[in-house]
PDB file of N, CA and C in Angstrom:
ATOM      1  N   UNK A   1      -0.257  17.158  41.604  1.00  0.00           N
ATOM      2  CA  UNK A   1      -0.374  16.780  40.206  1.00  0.00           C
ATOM      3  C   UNK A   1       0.988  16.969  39.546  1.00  0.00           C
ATOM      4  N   UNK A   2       1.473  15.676  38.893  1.00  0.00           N
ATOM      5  CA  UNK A   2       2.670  15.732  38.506  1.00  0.00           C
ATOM      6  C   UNK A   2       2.758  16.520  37.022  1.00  0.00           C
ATOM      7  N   UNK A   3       3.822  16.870  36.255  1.00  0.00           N
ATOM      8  CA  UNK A   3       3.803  16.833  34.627  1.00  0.00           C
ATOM      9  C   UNK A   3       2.870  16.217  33.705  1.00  0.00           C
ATOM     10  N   UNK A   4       3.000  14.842  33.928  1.00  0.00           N
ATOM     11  CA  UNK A   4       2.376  13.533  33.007  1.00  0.00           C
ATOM     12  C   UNK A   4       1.116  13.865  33.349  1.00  0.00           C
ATOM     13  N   UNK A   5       0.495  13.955  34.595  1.00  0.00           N
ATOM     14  CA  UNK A   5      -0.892  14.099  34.677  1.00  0.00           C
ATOM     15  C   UNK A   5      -1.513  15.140  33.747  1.00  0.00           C
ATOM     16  N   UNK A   6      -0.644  16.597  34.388  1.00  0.00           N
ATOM     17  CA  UNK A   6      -0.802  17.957  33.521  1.00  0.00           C
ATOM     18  C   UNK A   6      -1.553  17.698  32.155  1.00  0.00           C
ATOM     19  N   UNK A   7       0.210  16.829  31.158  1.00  0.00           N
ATOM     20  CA  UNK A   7       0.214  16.854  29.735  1.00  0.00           C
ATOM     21  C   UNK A   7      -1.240  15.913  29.713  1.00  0.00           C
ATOM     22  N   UNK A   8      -1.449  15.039  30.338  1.00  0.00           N
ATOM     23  CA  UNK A   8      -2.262  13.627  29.875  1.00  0.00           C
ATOM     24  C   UNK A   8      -3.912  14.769  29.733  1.00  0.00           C
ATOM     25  N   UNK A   9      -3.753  15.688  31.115  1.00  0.00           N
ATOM     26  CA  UNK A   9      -5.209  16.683  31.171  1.00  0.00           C
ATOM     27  C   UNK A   9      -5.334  16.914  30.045  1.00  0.00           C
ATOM     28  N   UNK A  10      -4.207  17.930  29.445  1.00  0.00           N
ATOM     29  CA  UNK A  10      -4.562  18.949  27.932  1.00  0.00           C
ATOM     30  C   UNK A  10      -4.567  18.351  27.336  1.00  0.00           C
ATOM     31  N   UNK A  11      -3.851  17.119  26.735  1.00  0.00           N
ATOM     32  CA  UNK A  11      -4.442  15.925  25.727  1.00  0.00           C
ATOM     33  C   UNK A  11      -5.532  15.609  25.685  1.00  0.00           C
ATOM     34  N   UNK A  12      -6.022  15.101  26.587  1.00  0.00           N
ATOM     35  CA  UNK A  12      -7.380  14.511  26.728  1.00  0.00           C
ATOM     36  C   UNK A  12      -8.579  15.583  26.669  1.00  0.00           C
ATOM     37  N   UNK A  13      -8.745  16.781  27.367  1.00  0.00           N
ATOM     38  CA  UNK A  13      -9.278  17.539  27.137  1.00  0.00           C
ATOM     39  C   UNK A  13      -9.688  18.525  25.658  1.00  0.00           C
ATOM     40  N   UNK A  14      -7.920  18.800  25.355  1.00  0.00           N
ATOM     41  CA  UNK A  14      -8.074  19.867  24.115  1.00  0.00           C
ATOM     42  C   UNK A  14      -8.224  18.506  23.102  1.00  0.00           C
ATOM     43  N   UNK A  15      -7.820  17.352  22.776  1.00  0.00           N
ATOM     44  CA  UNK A  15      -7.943  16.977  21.568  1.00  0.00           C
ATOM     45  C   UNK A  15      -9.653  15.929  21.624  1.00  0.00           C
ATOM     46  N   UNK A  16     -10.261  15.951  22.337  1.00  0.00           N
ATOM     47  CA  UNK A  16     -11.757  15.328  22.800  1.00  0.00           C
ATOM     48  C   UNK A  16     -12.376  16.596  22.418  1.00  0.00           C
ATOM     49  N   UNK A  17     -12.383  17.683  23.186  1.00  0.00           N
ATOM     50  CA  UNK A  17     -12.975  18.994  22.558  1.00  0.00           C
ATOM     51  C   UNK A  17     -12.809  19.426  20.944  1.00  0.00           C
ATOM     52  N   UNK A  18     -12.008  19.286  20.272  1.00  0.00           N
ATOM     53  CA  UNK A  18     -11.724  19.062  18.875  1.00  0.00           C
ATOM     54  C   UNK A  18     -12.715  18.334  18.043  1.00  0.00           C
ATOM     55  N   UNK A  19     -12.429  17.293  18.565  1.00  0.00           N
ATOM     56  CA  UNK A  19     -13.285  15.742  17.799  1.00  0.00           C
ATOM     57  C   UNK A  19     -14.994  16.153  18.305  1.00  0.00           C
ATOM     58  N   UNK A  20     -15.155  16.624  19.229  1.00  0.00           N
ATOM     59  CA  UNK A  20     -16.371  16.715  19.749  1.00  0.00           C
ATOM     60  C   UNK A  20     -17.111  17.606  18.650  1.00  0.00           C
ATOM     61  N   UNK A  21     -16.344  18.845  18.356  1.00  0.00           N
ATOM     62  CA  UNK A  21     -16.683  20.370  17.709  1.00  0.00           C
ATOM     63  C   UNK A  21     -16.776  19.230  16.139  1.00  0.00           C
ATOM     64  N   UNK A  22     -15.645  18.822  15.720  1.00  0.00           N
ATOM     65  CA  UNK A  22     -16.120  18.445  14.587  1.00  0.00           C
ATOM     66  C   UNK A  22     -16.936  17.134  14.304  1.00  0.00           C
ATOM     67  N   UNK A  23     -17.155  16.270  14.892  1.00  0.00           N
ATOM     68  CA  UNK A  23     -18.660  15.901  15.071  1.00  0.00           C
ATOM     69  C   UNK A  23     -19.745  16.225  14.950  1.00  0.00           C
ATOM     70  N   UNK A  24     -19.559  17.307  15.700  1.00  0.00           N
ATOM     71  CA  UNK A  24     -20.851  18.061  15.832  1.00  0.00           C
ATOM     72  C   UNK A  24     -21.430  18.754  14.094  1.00  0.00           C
ATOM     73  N   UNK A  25     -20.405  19.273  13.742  1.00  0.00           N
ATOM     74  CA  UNK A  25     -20.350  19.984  12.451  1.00  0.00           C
ATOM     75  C   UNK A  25     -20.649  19.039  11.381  1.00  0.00           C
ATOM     76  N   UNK A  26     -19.557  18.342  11.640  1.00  0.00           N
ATOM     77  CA  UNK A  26     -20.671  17.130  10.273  1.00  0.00           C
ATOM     78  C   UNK A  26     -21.204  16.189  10.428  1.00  0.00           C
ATOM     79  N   UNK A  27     -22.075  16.256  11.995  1.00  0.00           N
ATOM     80  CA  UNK A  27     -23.621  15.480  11.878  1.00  0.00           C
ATOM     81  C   UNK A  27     -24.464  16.849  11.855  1.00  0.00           C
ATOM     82  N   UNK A  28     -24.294  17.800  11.828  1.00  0.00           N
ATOM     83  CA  UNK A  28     -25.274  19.304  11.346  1.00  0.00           C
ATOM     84  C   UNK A  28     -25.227  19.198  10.064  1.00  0.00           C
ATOM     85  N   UNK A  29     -24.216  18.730   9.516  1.00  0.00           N
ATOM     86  CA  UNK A  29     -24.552  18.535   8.159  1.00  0.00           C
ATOM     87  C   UNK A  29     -25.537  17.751   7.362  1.00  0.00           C
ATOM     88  N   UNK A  30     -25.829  16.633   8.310  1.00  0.00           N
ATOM     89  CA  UNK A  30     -26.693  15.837   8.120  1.00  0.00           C
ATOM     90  C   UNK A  30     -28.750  15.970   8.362  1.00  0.00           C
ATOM     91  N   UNK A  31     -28.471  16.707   9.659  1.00  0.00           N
ATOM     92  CA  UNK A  31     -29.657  17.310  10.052  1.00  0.00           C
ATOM     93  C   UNK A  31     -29.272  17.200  11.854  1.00  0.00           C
ATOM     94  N   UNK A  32     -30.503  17.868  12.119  1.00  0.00           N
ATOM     95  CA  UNK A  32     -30.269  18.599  14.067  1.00  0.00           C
ATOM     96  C   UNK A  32     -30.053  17.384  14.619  1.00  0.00           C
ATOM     97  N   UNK A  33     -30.660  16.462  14.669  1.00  0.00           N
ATOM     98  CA  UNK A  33     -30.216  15.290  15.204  1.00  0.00           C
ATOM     99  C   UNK A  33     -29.163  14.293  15.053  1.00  0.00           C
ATOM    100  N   UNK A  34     -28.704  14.799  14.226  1.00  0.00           N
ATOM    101  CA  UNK A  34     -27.185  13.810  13.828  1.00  0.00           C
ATOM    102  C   UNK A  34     -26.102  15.054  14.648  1.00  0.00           C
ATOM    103  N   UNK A  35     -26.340  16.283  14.895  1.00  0.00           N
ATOM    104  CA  UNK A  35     -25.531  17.314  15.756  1.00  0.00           C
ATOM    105  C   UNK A  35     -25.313  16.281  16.677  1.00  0.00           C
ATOM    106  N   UNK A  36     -26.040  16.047  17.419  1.00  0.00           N
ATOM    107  CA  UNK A  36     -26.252  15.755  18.742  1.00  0.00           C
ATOM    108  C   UNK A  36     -25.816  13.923  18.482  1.00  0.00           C
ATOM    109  N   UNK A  37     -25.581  13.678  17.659  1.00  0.00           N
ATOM    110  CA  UNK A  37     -25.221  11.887  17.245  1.00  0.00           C
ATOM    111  C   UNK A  37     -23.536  12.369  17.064  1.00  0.00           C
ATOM    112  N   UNK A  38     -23.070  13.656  16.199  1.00  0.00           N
ATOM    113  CA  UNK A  38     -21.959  13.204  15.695  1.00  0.00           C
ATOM    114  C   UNK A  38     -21.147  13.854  16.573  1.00  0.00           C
ATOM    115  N   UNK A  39     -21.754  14.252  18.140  1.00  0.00           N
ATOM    116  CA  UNK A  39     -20.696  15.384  18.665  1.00  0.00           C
ATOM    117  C   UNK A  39     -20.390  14.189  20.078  1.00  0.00           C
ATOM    118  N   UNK A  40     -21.232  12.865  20.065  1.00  0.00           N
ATOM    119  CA  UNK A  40     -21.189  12.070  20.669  1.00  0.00           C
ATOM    120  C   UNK A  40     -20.643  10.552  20.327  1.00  0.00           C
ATOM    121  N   UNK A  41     -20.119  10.423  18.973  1.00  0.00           N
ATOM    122  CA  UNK A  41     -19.810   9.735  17.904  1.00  0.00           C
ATOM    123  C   UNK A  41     -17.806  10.362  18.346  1.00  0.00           C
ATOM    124  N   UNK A  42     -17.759  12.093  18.283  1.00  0.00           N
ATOM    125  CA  UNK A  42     -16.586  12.307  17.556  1.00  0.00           C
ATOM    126  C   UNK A  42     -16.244  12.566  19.372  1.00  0.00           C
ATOM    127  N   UNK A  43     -16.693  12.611  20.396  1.00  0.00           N
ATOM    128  CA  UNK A  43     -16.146  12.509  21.784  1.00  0.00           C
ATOM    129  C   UNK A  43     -15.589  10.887  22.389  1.00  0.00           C
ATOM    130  N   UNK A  44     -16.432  10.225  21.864  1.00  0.00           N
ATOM    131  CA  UNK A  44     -15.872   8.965  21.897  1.00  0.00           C
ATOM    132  C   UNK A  44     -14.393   8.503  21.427  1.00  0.00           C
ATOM    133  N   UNK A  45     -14.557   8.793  20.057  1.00  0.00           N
ATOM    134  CA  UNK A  45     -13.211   9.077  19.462  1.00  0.00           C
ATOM    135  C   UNK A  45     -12.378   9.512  19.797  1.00  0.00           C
ATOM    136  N   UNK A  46     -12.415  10.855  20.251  1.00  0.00           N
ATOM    137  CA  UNK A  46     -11.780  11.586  20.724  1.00  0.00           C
ATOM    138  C   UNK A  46     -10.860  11.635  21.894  1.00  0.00           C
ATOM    139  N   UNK A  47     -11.752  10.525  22.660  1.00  0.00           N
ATOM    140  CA  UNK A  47     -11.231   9.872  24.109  1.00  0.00           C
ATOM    141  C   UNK A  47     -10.075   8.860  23.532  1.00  0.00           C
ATOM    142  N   UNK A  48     -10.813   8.543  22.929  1.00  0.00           N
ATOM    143  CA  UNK A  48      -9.321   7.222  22.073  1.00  0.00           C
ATOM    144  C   UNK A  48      -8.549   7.652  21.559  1.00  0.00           C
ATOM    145  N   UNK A  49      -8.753   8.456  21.015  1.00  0.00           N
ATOM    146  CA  UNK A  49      -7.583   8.959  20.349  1.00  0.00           C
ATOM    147  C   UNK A  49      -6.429   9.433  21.152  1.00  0.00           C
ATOM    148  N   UNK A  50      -6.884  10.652  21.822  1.00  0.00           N
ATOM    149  CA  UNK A  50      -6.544  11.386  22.958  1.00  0.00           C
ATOM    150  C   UNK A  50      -5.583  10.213  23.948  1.00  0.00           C
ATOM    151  N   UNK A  51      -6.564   8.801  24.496  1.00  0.00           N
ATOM    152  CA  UNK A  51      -5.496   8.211  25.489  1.00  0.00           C
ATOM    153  C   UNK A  51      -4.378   7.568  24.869  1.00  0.00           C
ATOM    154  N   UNK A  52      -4.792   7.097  23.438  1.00  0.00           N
ATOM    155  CA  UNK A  52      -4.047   6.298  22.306  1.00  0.00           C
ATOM    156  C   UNK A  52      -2.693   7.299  22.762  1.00  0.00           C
ATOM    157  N   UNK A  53      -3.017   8.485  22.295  1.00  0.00           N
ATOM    158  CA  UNK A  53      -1.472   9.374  21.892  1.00  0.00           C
ATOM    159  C   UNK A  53      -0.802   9.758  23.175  1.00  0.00           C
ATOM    160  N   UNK A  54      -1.474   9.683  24.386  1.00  0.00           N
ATOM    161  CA  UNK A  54      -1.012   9.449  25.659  1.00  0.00           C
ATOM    162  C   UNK A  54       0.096   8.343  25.646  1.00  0.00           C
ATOM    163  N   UNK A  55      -0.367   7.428  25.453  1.00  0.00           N
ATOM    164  CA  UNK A  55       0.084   6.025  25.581  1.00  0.00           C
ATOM    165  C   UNK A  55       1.760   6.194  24.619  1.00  0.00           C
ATOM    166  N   UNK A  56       1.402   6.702  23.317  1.00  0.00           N
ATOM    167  CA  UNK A  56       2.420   6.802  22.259  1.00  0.00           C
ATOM    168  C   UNK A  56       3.432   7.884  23.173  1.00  0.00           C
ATOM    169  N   UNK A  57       3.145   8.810  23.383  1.00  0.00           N
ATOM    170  CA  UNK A  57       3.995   9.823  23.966  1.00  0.00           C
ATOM    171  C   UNK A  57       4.759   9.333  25.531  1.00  0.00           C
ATOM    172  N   UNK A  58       4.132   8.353  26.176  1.00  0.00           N
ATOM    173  CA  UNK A  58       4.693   7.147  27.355  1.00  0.00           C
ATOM    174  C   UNK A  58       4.390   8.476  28.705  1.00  0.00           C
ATOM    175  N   UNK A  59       3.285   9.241  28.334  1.00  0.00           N
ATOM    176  CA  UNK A  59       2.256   9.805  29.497  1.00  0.00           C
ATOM    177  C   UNK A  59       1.665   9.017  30.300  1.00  0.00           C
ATOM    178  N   UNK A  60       1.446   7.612  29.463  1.00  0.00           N
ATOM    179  CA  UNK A  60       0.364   6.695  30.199  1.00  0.00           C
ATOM    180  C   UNK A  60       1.165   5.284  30.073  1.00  0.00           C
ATOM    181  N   UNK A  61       1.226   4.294  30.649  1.00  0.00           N
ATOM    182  CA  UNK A  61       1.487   2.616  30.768  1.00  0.00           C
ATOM    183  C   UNK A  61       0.749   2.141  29.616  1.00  0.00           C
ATOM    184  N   UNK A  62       1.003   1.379  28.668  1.00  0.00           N
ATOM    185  CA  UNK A  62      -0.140   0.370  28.364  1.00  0.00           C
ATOM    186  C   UNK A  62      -1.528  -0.668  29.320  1.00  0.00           C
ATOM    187  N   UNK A  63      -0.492  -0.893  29.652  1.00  0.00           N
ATOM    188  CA  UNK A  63      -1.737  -1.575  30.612  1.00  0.00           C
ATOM    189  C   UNK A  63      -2.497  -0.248  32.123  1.00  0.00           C
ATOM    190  N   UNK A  64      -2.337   1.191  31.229  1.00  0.00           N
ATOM    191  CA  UNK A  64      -3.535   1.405  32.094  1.00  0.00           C
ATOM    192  C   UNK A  64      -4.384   2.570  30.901  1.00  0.00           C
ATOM    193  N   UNK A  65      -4.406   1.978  30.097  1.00  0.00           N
ATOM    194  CA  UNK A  65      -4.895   2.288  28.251  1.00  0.00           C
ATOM    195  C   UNK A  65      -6.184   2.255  29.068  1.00  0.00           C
ATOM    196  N   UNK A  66      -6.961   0.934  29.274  1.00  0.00           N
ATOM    197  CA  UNK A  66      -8.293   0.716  29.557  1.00  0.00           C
ATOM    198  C   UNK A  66      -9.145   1.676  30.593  1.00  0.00           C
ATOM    199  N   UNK A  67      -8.577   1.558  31.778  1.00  0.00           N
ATOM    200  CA  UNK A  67      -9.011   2.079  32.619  1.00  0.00           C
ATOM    201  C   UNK A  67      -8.785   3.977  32.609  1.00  0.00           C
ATOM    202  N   UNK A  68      -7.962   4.380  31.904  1.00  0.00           N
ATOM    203  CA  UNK A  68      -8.203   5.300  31.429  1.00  0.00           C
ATOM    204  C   UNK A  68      -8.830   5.915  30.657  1.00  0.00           C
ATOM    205  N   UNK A  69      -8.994   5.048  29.575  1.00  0.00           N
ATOM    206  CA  UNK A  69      -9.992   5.531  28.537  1.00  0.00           C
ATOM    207  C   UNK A  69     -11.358   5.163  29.416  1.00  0.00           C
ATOM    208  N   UNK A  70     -11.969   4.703  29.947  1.00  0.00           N
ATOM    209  CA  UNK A  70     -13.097   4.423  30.506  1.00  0.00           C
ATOM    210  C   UNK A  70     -13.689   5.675  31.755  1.00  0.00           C
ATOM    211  N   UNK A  71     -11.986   5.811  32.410  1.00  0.00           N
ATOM    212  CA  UNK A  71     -12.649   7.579  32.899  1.00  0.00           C
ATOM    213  C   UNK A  71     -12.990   8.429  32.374  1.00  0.00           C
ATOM    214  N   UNK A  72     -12.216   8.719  31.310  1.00  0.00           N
ATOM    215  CA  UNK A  72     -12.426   9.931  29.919  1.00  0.00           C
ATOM    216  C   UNK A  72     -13.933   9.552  29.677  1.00  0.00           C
ATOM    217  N   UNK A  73     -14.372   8.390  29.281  1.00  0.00           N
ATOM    218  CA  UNK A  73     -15.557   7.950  28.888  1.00  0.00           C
ATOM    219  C   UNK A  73     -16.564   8.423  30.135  1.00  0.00           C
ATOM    220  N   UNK A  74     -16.370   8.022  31.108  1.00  0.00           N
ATOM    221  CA  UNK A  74     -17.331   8.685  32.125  1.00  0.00           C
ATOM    222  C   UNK A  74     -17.511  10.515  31.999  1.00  0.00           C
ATOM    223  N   UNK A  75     -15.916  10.689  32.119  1.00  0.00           N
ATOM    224  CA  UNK A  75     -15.948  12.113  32.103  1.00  0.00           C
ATOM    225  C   UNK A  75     -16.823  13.040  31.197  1.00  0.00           C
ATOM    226  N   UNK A  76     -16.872  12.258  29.998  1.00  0.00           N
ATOM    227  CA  UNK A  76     -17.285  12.773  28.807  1.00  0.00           C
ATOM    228  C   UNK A  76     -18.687  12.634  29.035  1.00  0.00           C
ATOM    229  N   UNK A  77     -18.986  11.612  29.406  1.00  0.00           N
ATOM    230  CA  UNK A  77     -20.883  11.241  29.753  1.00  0.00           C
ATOM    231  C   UNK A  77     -21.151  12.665  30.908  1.00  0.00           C
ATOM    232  N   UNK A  78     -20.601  12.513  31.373  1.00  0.00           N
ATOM    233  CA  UNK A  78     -20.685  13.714  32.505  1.00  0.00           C
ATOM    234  C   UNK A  78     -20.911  14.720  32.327  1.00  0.00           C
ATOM    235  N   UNK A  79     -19.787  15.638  31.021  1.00  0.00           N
ATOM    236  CA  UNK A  79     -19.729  16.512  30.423  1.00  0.00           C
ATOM    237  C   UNK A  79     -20.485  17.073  29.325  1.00  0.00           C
ATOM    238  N   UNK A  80     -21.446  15.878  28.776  1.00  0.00           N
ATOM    239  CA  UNK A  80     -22.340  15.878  27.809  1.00  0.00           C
ATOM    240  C   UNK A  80     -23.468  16.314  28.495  1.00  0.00           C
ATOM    241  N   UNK A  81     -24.041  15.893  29.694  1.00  0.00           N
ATOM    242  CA  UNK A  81     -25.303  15.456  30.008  1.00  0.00           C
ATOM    243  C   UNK A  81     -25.089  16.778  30.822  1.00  0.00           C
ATOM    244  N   UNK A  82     -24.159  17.714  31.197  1.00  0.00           N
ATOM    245  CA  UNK A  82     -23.931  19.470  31.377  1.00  0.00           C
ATOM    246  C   UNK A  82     -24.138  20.178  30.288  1.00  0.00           C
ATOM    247  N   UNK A  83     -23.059  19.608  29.388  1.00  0.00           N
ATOM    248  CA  UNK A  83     -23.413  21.048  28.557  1.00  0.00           C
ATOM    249  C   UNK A  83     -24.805  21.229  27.495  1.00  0.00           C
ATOM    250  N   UNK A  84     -25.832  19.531  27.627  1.00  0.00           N
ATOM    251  CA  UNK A  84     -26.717  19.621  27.101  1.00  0.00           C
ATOM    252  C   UNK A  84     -28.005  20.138  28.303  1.00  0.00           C
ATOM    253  N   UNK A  85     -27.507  20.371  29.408  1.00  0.00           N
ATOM    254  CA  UNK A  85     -28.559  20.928  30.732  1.00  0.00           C
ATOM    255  C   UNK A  85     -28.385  22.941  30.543  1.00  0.00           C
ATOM    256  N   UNK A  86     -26.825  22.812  30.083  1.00  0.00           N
ATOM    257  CA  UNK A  86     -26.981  24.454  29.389  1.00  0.00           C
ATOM    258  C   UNK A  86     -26.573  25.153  28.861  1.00  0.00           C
ATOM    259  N   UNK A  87     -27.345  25.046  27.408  1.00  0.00           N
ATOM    260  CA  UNK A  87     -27.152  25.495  26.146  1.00  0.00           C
ATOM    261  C   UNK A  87     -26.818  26.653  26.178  1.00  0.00           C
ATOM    262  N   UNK A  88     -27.820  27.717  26.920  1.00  0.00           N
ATOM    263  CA  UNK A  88     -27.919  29.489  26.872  1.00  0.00           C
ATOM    264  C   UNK A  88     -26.700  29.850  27.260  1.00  0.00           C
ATOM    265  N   UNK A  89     -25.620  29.288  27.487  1.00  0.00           N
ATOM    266  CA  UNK A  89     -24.549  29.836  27.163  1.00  0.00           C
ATOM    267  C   UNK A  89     -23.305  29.486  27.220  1.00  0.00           C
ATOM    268  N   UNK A  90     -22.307  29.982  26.462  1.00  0.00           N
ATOM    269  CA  UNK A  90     -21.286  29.024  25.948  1.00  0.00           C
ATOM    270  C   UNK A  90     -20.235  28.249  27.019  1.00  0.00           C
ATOM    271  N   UNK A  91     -20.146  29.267  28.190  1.00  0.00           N
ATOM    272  CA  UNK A  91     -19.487  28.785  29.334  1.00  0.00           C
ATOM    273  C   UNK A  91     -19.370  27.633  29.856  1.00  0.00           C
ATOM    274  N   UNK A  92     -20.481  26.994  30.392  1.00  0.00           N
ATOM    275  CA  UNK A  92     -20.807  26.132  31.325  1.00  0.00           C
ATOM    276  C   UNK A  92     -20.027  24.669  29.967  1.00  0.00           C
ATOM    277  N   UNK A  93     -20.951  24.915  28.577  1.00  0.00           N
ATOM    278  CA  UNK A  93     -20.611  23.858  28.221  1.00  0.00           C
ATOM    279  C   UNK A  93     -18.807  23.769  27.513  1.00  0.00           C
ATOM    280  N   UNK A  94     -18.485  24.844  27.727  1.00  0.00           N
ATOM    281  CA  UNK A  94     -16.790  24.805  27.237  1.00  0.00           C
ATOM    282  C   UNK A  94     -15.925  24.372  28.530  1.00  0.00           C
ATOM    283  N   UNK A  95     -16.587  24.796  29.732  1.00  0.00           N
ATOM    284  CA  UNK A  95     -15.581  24.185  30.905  1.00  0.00           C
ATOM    285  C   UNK A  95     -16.074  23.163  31.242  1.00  0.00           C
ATOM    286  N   UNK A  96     -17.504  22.477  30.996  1.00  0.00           N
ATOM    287  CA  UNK A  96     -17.645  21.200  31.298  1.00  0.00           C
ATOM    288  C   UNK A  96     -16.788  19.775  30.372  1.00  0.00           C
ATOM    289  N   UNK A  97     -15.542  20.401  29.695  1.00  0.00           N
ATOM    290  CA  UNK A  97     -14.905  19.901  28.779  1.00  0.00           C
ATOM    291  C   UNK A  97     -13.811  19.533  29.723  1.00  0.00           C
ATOM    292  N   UNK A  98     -13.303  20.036  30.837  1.00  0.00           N
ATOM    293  CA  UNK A  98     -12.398  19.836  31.816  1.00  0.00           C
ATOM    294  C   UNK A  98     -12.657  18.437  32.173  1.00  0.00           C
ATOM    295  N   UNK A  99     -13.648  17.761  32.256  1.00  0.00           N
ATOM    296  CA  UNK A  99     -13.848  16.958  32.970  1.00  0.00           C
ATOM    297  C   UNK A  99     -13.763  15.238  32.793  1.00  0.00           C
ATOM    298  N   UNK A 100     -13.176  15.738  30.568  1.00  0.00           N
ATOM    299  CA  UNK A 100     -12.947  14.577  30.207  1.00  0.00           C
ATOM    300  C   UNK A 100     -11.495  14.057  30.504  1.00  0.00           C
ATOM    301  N   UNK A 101     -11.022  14.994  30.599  1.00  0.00           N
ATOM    302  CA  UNK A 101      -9.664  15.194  31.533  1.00  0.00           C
ATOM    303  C   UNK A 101      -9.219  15.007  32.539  1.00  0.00           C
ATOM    304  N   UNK A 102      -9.867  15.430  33.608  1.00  0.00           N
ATOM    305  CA  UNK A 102     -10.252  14.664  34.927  1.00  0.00           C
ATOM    306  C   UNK A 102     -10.255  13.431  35.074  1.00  0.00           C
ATOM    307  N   UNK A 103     -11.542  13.221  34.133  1.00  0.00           N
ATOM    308  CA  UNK A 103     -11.536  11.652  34.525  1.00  0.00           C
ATOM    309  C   UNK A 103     -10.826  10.734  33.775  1.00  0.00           C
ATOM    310  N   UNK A 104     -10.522  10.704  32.859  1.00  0.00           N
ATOM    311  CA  UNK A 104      -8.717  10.439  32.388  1.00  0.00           C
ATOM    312  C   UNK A 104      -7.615  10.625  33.486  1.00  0.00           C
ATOM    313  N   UNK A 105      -7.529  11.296  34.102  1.00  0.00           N
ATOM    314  CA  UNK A 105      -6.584  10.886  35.466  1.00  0.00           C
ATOM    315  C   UNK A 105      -6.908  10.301  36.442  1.00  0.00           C
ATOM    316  N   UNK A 106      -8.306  10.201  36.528  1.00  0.00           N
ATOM    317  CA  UNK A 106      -9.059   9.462  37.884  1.00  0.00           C
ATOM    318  C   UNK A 106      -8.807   7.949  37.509  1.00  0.00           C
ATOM    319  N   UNK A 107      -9.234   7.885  36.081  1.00  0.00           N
ATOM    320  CA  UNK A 107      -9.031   6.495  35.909  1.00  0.00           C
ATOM    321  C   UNK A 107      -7.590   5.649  35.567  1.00  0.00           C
ATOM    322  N   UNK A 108      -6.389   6.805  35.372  1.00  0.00           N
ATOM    323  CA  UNK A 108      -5.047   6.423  35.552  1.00  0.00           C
ATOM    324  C   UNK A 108      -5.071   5.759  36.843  1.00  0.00           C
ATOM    325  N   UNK A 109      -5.161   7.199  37.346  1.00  0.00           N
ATOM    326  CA  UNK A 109      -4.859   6.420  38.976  1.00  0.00           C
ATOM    327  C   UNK A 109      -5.514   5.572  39.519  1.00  0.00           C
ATOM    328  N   UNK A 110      -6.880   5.157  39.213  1.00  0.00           N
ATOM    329  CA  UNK A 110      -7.582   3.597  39.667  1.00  0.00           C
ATOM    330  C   UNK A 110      -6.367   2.514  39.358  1.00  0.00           C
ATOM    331  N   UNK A 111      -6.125   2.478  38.014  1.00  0.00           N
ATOM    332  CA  UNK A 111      -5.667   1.863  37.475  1.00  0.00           C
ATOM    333  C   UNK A 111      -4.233   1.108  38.023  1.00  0.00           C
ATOM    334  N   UNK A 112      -3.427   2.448  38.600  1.00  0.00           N
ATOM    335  CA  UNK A 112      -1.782   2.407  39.192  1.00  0.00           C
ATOM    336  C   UNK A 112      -2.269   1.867  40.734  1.00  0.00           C
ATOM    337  N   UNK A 113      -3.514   2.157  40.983  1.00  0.00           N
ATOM    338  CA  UNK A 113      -3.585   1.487  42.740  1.00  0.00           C
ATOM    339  C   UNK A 113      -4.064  -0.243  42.472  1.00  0.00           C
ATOM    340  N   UNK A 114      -4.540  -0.520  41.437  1.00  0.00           N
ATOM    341  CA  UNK A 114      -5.247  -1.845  40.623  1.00  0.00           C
ATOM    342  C   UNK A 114      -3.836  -2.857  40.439  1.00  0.00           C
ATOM    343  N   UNK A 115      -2.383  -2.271  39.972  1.00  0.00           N
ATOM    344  CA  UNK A 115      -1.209  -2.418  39.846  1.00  0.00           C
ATOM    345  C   UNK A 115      -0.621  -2.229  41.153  1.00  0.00           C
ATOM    346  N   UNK A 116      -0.487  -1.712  42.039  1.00  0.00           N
ATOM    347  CA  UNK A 116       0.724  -1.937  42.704  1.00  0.00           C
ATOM    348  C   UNK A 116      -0.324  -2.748  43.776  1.00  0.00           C
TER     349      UNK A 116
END
């Protein structure tokens, strides 16, 4: 794992985990079920955002914008459908946050073998 991958991880990870937390907070504002709408609303985002500023910072190609954001997007489905299997405690669902990250590099690299 090179640098770029590294930085592209903690991007994608810490600023998706961000957007996720505040999602979450102001669809609780709304009622219990908008929690669970706005923490899936602000992970989405979050993925975009996250590969967007990848892209700006030249971590990532433009033309592998898509296929990256679409791993993050898996990753994140992944990571949701964990940390909503377990609530009882905070662990499982704070490191299942790794994984939007992950797959943000999985889908770089689809992407660079799609290219050369």
């Amino acid at each position: 794992m090179d640098l770029k991958n590294l930085l592209l991880f903690l991007i994608v990870s810490g600023l998706d985990a961000g957007c996720i937390l505040l999602g979450s907070f102001m669809g609780h504002s709304i009622s219990n079920v908008g929690l669970f709408a706005g923490a899936i609303i602000g992970g989405i985002v979050g993925v975009a955002a996250a590969v967007w500023l990848a892209v700006r910072l030249q971590l990532l190609d433009r033309a592998s914008y898509g296929a990256t954001f679409l791993g993050g997007l898996v990753g994140f489905i992944l990571a949701a459908v964990i940390a909503v299997k377990n609530l009882q405690g905070p662990l499982i669902p704070m490191a299942s946050v790794a994984l939007i990250g992950l797959g943000a590099i999985l889908g770089k690299a689809v992407s660079r073998k799609h290219v050369a």
